[in-house]
Protein backbone atom coordinates (compact mmCIF):
# COMPACT_ATOMS: atom_id res chain seq x y z
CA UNK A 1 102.13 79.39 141.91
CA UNK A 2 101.34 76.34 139.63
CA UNK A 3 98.27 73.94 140.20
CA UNK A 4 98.07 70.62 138.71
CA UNK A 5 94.80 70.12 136.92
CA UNK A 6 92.84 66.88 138.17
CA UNK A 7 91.91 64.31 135.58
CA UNK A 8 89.00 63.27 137.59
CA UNK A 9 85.69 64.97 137.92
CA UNK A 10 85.08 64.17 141.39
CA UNK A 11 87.83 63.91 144.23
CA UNK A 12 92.06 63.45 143.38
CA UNK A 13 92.87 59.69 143.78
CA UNK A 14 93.90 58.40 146.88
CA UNK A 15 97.08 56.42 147.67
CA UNK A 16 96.40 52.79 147.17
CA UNK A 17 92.92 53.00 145.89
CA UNK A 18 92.47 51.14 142.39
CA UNK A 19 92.63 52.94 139.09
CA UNK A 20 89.71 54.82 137.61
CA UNK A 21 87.26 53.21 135.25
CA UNK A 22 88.04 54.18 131.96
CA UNK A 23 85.32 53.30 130.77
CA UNK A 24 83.90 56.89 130.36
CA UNK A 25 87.11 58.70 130.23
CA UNK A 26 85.88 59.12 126.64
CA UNK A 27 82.52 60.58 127.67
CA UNK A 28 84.29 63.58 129.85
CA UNK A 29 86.64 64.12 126.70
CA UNK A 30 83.87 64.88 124.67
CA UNK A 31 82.72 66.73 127.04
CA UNK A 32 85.78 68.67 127.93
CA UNK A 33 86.80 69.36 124.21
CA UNK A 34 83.14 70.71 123.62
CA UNK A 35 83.57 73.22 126.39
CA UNK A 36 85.92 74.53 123.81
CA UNK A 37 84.97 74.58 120.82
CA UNK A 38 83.20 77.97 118.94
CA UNK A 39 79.72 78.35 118.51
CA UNK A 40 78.63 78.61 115.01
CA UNK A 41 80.47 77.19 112.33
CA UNK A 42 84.12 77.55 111.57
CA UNK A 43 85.87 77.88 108.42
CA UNK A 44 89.28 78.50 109.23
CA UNK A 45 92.64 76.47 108.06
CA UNK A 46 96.02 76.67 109.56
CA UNK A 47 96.81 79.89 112.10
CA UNK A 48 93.16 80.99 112.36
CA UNK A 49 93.29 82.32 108.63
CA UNK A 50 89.77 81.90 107.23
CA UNK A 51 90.52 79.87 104.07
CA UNK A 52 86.95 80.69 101.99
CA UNK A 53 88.25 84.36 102.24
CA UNK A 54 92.26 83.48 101.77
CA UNK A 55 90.92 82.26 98.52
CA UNK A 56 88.36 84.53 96.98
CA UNK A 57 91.88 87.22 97.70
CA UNK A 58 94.30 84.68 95.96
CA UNK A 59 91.79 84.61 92.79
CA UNK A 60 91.25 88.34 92.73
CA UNK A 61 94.91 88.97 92.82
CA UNK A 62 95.42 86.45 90.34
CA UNK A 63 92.25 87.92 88.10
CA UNK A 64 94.52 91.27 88.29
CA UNK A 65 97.83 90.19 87.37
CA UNK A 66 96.36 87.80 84.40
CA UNK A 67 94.69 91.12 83.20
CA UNK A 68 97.54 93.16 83.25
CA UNK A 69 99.91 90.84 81.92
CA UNK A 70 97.43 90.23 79.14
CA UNK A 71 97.52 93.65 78.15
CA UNK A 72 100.64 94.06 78.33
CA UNK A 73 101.38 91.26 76.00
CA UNK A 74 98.79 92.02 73.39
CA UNK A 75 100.02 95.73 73.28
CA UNK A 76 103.76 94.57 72.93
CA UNK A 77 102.70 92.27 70.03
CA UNK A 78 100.88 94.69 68.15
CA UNK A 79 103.21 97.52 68.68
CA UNK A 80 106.08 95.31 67.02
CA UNK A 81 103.67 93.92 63.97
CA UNK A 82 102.37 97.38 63.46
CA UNK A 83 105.99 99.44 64.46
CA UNK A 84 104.06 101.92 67.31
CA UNK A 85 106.59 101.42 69.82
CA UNK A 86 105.39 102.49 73.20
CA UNK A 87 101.82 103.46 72.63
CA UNK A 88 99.39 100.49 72.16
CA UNK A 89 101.56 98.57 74.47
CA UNK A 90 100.58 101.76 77.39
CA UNK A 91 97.04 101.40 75.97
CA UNK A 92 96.71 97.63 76.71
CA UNK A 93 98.37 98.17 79.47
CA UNK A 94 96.00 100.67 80.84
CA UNK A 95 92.50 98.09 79.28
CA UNK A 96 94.18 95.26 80.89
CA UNK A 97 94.51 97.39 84.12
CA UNK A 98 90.91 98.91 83.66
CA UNK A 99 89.84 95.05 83.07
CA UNK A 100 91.34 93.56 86.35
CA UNK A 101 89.92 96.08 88.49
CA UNK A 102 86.44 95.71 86.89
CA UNK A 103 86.31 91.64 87.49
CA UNK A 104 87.87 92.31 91.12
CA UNK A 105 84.81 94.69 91.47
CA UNK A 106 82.35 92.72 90.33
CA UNK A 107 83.93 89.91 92.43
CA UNK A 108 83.93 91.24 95.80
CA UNK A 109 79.82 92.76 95.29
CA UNK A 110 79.33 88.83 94.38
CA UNK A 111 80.78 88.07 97.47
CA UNK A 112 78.96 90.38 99.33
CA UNK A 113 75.84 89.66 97.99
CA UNK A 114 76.43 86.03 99.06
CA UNK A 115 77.78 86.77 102.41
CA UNK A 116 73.89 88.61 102.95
């Protein structure tokens, strides 16, 4: 069974009585909206998602891809200036790998450390 909620502290309004003073209607809102609210502060964006963390993920993933497309690139180069097909691009390939997972490493102990 549904109950309507009372917008008055005190007693529901009786017929023919005048209006409530409004006049701290913003006073119980405060007060009703603190009831709510979380202890501690809160650093969260859209759907609860904490956005300090949603970041420092976006940047590592990005740190890993740059890295591995970097390699990639510089091995492709070489291997057509210096005619070594496949193998210096798999060895950049594997640096650029080796590279991304180092920074994301070093990353996530820097956030740790911080978060201490």
């Amino acid at each position: 069974m549904f109950v309507a909620a009372q917008m008055t502290d005190d007693r529901p309004p009786q017929p023919g009585a005048p209006p409530p003073d409004l006049g701290d209607f913003g006073d119980r809102l405060r007060r009703a909206q603190g009831q709510n609210e979380p202890v501690g502060p809160q650093e969260t964006g859209a759907g609860g998602v904490n956005a300090k963390g949603m970041g420092a993920a976006f940047r590592i993933a990005t740190e890993l891809i740059a890295a591995l497309v970097v390699g990639a690139g510089l091995g492709l180069l070489l291997d057509r200036w210096l005619g070594t097909r496949p193998i210096l691009l798999l060895v950049f390939l594997a640096l650029g790998m080796a590279s991304g997972i180092l920074s994301a490493f070093r990353e996530a102990k820097r956030m740790g450390a911080a978060s201490e």
